[in-house]
PDB file of N, CA and C in Angstrom:
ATOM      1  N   UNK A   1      34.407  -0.877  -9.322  1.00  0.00           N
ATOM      2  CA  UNK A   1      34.952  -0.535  -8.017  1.00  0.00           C
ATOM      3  C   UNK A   1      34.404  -1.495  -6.958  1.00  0.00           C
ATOM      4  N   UNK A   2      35.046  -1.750  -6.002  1.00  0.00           N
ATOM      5  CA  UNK A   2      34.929  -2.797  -5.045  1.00  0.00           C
ATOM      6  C   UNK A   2      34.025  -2.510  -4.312  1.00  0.00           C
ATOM      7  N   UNK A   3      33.396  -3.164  -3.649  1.00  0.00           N
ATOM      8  CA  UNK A   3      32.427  -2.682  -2.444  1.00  0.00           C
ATOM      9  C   UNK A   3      32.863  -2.623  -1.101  1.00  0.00           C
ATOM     10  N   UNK A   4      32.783  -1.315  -0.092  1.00  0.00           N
ATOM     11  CA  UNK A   4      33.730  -1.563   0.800  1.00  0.00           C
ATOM     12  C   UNK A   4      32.431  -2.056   1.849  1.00  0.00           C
ATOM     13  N   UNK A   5      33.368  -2.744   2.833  1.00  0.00           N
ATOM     14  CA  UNK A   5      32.597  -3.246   4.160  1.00  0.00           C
ATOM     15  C   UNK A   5      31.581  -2.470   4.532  1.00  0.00           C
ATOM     16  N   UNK A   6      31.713  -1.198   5.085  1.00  0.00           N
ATOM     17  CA  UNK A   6      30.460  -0.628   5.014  1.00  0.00           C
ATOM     18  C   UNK A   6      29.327  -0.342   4.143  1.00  0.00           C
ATOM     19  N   UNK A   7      29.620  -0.135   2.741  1.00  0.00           N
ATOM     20  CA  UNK A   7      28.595  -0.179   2.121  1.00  0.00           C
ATOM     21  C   UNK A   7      27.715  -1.593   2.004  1.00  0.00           C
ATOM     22  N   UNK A   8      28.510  -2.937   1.991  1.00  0.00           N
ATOM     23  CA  UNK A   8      27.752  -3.806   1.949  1.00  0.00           C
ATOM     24  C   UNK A   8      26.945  -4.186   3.109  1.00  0.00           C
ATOM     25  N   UNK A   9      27.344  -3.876   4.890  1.00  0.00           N
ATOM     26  CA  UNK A   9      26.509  -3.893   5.659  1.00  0.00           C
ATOM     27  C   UNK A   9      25.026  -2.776   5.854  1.00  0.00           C
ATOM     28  N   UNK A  10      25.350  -1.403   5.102  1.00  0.00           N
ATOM     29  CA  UNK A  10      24.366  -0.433   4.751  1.00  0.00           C
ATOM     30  C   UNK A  10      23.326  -1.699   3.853  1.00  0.00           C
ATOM     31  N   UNK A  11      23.721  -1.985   2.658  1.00  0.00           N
ATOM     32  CA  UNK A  11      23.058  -2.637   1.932  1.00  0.00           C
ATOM     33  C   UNK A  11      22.214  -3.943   2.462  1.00  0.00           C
ATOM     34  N   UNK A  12      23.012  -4.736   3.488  1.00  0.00           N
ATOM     35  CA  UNK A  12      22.361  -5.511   3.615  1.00  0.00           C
ATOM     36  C   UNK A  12      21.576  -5.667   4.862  1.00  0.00           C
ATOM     37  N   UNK A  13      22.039  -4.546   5.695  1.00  0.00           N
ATOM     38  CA  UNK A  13      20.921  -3.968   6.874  1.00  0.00           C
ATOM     39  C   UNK A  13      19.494  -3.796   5.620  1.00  0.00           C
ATOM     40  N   UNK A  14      19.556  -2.848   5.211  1.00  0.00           N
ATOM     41  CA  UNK A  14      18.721  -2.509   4.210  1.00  0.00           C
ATOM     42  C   UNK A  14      17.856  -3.602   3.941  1.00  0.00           C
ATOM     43  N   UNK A  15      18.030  -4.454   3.241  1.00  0.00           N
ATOM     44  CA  UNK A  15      17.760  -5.686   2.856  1.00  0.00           C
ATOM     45  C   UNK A  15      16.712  -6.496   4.093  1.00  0.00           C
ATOM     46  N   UNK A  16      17.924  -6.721   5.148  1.00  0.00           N
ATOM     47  CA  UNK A  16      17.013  -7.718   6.242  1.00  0.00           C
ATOM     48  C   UNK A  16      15.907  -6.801   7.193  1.00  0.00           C
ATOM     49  N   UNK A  17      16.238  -5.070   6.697  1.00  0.00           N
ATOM     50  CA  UNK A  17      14.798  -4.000   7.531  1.00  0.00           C
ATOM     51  C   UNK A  17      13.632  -4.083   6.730  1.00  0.00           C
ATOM     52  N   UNK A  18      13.516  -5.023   5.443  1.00  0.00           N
ATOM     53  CA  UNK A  18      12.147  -5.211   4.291  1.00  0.00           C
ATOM     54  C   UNK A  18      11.791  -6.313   4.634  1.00  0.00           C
ATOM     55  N   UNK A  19      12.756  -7.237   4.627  1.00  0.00           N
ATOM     56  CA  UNK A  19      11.909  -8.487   5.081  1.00  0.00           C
ATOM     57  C   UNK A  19      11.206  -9.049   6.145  1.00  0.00           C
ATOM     58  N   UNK A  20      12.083  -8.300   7.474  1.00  0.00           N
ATOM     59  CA  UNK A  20      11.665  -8.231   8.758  1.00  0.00           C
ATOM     60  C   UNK A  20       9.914  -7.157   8.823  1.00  0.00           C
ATOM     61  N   UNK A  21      10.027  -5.796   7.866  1.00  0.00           N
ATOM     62  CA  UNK A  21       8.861  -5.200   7.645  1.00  0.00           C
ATOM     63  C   UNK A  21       7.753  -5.991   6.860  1.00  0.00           C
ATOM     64  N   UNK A  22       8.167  -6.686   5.674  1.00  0.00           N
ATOM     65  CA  UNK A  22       6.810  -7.552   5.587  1.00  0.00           C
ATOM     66  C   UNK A  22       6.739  -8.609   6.276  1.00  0.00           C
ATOM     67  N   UNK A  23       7.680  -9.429   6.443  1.00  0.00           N
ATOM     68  CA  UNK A  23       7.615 -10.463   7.801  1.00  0.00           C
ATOM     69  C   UNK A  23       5.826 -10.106   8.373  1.00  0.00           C
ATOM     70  N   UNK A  24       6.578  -9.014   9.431  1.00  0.00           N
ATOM     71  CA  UNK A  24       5.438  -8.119  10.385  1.00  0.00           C
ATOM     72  C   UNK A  24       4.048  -8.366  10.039  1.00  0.00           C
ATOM     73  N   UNK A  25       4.114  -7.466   8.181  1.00  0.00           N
ATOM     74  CA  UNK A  25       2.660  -7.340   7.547  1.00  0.00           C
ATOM     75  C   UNK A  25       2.254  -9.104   7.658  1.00  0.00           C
ATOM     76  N   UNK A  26       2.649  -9.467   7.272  1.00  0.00           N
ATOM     77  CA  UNK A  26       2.261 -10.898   6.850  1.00  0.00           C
ATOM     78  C   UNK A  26       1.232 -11.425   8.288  1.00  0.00           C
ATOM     79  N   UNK A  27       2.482 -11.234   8.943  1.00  0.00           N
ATOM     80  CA  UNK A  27       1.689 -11.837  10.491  1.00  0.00           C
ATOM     81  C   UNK A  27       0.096 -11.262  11.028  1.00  0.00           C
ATOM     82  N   UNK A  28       0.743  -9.832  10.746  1.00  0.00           N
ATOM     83  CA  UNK A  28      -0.686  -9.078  11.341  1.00  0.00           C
ATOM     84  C   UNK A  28      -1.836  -8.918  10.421  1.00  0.00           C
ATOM     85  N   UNK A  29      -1.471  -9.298   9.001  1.00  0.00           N
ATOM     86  CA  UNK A  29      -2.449  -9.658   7.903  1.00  0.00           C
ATOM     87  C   UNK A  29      -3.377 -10.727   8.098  1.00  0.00           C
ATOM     88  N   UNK A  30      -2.410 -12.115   8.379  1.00  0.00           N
ATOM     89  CA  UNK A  30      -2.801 -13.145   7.762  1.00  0.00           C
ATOM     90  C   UNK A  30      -2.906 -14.040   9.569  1.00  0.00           C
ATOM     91  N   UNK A  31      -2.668 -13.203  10.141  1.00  0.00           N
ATOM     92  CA  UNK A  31      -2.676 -13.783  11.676  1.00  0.00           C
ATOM     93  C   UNK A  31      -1.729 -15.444  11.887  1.00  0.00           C
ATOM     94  N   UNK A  32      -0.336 -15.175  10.758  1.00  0.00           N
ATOM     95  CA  UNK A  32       0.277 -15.972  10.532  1.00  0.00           C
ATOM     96  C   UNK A  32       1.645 -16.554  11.873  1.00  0.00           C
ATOM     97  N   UNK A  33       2.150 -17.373  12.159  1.00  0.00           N
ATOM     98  CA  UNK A  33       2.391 -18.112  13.266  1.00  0.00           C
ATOM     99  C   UNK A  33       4.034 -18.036  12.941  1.00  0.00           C
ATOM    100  N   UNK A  34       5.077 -17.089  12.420  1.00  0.00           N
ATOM    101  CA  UNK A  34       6.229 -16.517  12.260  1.00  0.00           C
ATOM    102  C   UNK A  34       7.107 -16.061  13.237  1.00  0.00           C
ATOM    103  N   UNK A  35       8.138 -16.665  14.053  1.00  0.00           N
ATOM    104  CA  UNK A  35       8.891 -15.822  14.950  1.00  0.00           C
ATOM    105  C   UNK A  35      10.009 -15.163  14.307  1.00  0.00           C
ATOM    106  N   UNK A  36      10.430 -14.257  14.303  1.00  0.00           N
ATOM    107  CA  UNK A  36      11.255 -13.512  13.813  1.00  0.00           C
ATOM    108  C   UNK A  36      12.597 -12.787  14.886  1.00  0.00           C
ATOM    109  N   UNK A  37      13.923 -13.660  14.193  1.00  0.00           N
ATOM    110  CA  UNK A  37      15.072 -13.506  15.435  1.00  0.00           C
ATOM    111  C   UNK A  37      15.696 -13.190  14.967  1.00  0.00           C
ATOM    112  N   UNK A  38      16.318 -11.662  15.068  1.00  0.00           N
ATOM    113  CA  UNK A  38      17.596 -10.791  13.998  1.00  0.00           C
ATOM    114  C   UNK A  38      18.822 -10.386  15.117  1.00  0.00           C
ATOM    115  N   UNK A  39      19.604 -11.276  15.107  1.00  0.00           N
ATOM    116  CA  UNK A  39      20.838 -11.124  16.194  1.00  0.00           C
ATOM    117  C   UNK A  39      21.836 -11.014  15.029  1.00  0.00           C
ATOM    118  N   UNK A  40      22.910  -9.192  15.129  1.00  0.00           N
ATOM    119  CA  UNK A  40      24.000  -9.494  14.489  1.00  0.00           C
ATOM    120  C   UNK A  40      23.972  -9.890  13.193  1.00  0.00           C
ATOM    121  N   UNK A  41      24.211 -10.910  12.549  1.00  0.00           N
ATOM    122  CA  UNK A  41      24.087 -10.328  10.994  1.00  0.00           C
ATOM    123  C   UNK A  41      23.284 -11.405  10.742  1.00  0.00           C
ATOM    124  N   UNK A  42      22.958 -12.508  11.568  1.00  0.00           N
ATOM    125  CA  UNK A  42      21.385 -13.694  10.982  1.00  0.00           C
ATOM    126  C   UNK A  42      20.322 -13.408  11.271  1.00  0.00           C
ATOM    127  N   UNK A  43      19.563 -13.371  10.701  1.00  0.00           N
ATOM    128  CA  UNK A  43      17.879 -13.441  10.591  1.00  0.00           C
ATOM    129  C   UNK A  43      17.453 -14.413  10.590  1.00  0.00           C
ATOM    130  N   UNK A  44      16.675 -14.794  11.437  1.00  0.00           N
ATOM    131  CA  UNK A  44      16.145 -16.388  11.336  1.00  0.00           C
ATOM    132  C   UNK A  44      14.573 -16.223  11.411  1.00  0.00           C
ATOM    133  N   UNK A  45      14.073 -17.216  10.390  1.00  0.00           N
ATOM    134  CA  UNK A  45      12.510 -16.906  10.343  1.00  0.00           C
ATOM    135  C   UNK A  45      12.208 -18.756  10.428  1.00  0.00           C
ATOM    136  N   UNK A  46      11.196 -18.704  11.817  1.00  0.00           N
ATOM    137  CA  UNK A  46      10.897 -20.346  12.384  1.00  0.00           C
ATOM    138  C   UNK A  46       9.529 -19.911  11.742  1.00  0.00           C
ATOM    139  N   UNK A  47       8.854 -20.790  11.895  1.00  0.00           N
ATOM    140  CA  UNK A  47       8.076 -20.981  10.957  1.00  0.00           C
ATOM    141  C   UNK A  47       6.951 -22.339  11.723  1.00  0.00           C
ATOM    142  N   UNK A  48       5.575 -22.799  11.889  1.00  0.00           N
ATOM    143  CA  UNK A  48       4.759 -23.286  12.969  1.00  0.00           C
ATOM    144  C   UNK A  48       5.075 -24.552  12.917  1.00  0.00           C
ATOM    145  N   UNK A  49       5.696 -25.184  11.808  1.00  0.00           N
ATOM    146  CA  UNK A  49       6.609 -26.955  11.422  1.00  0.00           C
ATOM    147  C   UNK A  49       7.531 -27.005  12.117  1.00  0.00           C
ATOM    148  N   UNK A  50       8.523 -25.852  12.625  1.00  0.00           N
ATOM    149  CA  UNK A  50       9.464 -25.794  13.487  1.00  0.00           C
ATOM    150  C   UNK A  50      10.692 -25.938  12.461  1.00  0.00           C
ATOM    151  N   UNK A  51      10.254 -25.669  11.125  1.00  0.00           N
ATOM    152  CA  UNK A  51      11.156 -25.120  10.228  1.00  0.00           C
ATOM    153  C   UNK A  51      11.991 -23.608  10.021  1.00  0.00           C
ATOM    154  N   UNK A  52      12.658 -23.643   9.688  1.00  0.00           N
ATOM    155  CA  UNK A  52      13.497 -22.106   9.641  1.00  0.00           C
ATOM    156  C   UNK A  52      13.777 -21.605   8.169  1.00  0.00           C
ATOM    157  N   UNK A  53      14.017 -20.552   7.739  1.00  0.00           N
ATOM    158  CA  UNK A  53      14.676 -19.879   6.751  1.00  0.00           C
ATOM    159  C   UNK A  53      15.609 -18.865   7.504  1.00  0.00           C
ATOM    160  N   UNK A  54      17.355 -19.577   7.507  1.00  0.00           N
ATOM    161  CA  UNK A  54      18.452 -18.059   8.278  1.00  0.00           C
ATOM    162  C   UNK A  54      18.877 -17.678   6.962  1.00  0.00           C
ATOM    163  N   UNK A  55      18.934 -16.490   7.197  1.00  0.00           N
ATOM    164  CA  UNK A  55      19.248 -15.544   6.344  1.00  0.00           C
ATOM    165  C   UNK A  55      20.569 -14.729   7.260  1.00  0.00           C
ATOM    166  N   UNK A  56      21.880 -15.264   6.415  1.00  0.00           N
ATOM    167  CA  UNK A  56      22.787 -14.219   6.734  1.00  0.00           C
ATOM    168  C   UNK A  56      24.231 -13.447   5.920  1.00  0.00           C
ATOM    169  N   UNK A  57      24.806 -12.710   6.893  1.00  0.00           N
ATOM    170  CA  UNK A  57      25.443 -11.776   5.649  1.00  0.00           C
ATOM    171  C   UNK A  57      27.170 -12.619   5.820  1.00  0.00           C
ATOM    172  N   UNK A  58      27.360 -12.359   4.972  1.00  0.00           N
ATOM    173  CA  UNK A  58      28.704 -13.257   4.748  1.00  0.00           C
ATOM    174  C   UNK A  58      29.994 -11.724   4.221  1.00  0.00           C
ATOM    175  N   UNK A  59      30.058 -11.280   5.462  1.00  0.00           N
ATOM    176  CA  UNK A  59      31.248  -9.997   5.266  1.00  0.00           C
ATOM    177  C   UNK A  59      32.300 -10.330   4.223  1.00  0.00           C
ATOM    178  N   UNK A  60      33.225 -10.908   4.618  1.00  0.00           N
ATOM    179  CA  UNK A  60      33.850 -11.427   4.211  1.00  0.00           C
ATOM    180  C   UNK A  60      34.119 -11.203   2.185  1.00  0.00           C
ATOM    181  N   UNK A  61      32.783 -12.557   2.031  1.00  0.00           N
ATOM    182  CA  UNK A  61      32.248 -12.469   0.478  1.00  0.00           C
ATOM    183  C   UNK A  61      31.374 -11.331   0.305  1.00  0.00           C
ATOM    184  N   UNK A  62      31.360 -10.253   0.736  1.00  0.00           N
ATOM    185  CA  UNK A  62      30.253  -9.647   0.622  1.00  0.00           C
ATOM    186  C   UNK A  62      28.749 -10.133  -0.185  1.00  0.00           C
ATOM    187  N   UNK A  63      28.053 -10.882   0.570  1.00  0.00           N
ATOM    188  CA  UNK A  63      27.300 -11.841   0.035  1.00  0.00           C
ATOM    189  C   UNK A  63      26.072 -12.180   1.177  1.00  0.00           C
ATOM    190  N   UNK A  64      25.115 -12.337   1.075  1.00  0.00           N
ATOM    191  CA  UNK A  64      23.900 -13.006   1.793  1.00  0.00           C
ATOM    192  C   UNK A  64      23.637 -13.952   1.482  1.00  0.00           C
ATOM    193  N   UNK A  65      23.825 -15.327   2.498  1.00  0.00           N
ATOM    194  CA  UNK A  65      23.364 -16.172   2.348  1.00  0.00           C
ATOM    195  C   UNK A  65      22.091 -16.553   3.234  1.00  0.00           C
ATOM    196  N   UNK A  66      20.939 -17.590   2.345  1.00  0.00           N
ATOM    197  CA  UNK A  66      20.046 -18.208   2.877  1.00  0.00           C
ATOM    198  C   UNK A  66      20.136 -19.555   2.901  1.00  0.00           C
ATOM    199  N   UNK A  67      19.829 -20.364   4.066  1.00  0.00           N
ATOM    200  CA  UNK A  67      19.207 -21.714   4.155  1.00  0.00           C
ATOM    201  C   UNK A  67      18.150 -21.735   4.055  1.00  0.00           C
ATOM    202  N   UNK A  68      17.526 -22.600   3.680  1.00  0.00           N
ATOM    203  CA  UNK A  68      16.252 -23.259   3.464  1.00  0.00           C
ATOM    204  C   UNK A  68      16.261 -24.621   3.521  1.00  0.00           C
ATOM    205  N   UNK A  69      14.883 -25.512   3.915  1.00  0.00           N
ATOM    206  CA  UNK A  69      14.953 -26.860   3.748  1.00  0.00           C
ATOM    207  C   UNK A  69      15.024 -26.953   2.752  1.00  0.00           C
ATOM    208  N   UNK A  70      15.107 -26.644   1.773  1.00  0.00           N
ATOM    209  CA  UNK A  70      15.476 -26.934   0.171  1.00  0.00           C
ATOM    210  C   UNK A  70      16.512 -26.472  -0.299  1.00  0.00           C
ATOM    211  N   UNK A  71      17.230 -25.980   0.465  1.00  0.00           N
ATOM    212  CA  UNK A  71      18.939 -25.931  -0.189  1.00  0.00           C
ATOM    213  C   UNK A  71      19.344 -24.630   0.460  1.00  0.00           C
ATOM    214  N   UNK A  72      20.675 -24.260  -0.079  1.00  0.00           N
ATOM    215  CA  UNK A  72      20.889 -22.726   0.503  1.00  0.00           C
ATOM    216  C   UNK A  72      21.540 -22.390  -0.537  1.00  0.00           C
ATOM    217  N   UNK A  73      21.470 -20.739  -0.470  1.00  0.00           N
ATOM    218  CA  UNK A  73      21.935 -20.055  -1.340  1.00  0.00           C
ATOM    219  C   UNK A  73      22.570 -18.742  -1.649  1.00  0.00           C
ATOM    220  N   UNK A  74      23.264 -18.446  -2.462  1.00  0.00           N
ATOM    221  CA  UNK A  74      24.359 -17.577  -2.008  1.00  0.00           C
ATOM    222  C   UNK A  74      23.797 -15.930  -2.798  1.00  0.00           C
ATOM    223  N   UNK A  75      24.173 -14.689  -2.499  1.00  0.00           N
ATOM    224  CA  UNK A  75      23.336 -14.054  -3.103  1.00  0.00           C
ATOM    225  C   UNK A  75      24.679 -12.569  -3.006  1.00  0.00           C
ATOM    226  N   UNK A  76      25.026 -11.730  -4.351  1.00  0.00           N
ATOM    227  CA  UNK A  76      25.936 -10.644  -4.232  1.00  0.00           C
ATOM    228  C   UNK A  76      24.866  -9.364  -4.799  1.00  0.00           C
ATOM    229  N   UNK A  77      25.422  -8.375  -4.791  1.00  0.00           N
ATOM    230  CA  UNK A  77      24.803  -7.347  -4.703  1.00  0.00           C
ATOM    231  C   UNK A  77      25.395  -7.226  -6.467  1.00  0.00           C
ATOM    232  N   UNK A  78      24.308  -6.515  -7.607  1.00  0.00           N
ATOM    233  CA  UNK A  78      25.197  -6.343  -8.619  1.00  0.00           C
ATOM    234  C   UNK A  78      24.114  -4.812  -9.457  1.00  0.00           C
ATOM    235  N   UNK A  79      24.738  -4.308  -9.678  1.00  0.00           N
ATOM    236  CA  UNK A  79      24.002  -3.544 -10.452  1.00  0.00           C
ATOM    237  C   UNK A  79      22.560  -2.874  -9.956  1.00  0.00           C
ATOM    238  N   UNK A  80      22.532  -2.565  -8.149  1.00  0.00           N
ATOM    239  CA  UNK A  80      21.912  -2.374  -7.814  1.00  0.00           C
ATOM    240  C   UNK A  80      20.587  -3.515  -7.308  1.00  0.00           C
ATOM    241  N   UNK A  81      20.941  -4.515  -7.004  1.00  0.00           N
ATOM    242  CA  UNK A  81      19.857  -5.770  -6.967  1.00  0.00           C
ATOM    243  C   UNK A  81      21.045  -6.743  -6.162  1.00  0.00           C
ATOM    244  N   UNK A  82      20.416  -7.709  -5.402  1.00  0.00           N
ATOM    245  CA  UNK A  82      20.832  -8.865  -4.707  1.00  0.00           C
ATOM    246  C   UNK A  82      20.686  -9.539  -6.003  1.00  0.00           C
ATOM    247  N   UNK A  83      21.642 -10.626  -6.488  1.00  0.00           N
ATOM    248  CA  UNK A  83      20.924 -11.504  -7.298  1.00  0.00           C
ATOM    249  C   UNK A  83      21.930 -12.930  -6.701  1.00  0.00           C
ATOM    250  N   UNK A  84      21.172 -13.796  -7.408  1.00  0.00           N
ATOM    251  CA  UNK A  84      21.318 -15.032  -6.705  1.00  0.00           C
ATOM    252  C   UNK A  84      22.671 -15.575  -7.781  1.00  0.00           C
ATOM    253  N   UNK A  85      23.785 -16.305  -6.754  1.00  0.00           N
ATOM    254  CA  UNK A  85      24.626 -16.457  -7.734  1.00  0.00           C
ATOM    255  C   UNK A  85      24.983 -17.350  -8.600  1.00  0.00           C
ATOM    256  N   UNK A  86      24.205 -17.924  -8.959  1.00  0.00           N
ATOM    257  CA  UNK A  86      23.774 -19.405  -9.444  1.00  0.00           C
ATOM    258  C   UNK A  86      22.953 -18.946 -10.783  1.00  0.00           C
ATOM    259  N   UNK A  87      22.042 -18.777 -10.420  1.00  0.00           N
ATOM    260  CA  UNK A  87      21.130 -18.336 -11.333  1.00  0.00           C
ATOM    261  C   UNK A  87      20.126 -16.440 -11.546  1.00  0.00           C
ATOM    262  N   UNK A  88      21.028 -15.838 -10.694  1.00  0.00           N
ATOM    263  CA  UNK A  88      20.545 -14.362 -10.870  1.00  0.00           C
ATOM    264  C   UNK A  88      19.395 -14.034 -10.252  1.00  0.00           C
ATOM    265  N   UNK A  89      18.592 -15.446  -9.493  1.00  0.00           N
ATOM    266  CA  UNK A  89      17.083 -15.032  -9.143  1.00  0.00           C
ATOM    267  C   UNK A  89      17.361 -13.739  -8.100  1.00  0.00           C
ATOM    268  N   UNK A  90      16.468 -12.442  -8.173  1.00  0.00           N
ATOM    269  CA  UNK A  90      16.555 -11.471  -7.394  1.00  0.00           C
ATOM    270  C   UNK A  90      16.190 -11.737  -5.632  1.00  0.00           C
ATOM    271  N   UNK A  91      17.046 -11.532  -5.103  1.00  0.00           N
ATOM    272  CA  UNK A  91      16.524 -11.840  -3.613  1.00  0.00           C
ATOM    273  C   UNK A  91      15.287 -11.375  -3.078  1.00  0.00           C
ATOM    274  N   UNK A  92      14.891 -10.387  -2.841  1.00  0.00           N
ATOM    275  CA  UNK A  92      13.458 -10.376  -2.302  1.00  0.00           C
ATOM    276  C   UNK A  92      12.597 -11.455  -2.724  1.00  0.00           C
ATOM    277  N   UNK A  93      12.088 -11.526  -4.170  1.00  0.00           N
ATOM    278  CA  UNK A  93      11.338 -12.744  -4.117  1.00  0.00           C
ATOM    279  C   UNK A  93      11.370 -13.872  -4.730  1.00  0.00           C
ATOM    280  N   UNK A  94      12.775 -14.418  -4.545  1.00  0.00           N
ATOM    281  CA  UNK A  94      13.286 -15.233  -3.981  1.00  0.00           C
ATOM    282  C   UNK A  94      12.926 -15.901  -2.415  1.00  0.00           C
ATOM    283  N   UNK A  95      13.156 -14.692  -1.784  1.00  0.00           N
ATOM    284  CA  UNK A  95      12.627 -15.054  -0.028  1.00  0.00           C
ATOM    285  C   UNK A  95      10.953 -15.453   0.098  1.00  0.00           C
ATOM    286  N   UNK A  96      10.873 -14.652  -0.343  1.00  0.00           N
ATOM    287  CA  UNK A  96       9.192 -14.673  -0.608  1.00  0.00           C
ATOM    288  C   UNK A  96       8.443 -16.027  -1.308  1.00  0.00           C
ATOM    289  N   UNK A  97       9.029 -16.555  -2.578  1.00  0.00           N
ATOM    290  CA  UNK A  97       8.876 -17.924  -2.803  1.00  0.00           C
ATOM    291  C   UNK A  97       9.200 -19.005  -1.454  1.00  0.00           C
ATOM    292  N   UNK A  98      10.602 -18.577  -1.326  1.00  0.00           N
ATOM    293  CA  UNK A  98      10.838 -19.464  -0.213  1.00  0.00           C
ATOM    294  C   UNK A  98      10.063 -19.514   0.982  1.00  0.00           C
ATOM    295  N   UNK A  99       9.652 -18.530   1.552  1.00  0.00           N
ATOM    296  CA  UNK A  99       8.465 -18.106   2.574  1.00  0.00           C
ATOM    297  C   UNK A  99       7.607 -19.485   2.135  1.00  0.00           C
ATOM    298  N   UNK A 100       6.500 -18.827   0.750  1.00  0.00           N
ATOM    299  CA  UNK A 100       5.428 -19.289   0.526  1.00  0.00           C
ATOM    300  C   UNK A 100       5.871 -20.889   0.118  1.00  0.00           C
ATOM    301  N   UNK A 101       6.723 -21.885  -0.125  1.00  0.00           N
ATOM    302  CA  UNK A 101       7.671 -22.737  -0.326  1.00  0.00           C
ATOM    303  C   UNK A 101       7.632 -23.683   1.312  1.00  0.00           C
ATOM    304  N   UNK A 102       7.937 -23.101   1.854  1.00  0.00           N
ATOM    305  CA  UNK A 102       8.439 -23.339   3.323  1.00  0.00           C
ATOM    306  C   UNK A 102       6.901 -23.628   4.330  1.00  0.00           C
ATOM    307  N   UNK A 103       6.388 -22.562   4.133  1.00  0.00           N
ATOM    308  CA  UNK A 103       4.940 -22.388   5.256  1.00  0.00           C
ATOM    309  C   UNK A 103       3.917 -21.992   4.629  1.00  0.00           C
ATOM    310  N   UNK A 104       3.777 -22.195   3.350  1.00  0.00           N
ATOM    311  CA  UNK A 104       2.605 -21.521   3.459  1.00  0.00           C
ATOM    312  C   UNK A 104       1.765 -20.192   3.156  1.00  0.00           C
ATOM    313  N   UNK A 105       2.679 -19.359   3.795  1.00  0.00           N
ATOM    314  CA  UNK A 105       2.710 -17.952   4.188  1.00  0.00           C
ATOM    315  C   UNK A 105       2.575 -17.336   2.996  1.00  0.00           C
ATOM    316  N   UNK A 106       1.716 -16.526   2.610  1.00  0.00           N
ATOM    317  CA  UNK A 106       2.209 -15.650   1.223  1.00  0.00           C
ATOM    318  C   UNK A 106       2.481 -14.191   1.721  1.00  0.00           C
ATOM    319  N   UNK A 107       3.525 -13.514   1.208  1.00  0.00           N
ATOM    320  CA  UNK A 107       4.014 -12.468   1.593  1.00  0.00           C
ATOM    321  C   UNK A 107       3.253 -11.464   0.556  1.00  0.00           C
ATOM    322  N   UNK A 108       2.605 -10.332   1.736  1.00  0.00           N
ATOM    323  CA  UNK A 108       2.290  -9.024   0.161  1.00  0.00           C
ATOM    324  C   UNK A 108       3.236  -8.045   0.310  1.00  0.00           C
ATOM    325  N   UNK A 109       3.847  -7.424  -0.506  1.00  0.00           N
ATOM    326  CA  UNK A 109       4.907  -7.111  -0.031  1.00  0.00           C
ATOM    327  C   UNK A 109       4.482  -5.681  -0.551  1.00  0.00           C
ATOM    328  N   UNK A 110       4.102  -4.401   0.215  1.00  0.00           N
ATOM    329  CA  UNK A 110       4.320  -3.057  -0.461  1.00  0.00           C
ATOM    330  C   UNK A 110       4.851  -1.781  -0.037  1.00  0.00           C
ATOM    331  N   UNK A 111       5.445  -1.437  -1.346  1.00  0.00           N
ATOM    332  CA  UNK A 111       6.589  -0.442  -0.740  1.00  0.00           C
ATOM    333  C   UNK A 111       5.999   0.603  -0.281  1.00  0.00           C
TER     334      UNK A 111
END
């Protein structure tokens, strides 16, 4: 069964309210140097190089995509999991590589 528009913005609100929550931890952990800008459906995480990771939702494809200085990538919801559509890597840490990839930053991430 298809995924309708709302469920995939439920889902992927969902999604960008964890990363934005460890985002947070990270900062106030690690007294790490992260601005964090969630307008509408991009998330953008700058980073102290004046690098970014946007993270956004692609209605449409029902799909999240990320940029990174190392490429971007496309990500669908399947079986209960974001997975990456290329190669299945699971999105959360996915981001989290990319984080620690990007800046530095290591994310602890707990539920």
């Amino acid at each position: 069964m298809a995924m309708t528009d709302t469920e995939f913005h439920r889902l992927a609100d969902e999604m960008f309210g964890e990363i934005d929550n460890a985002v947070e931890r990270a900062i106030d952990d690690q007294d790490a140097d992260v601005d964090i800008d969630a307008s509408g459906n991009v998330l953008q995480l700058s980073f102290e190089d004046g690098s970014q990771i946007v993270i956004n939702k692609q209605e449409p494809l029902h799909e999240i995509w990320i940029a990174t200085k190392f490429g971007g990538f496309h990500f669908n919801y399947n079986d209960g999991k974001w997975l990456d559509t290329r190669n299945s890597l699971e999105f959360m840490p996915f981001v989290i590589d990319s984080i620690k990839k990007q800046s530095g930053i290591v994310l602890d991430i707990k539920a």
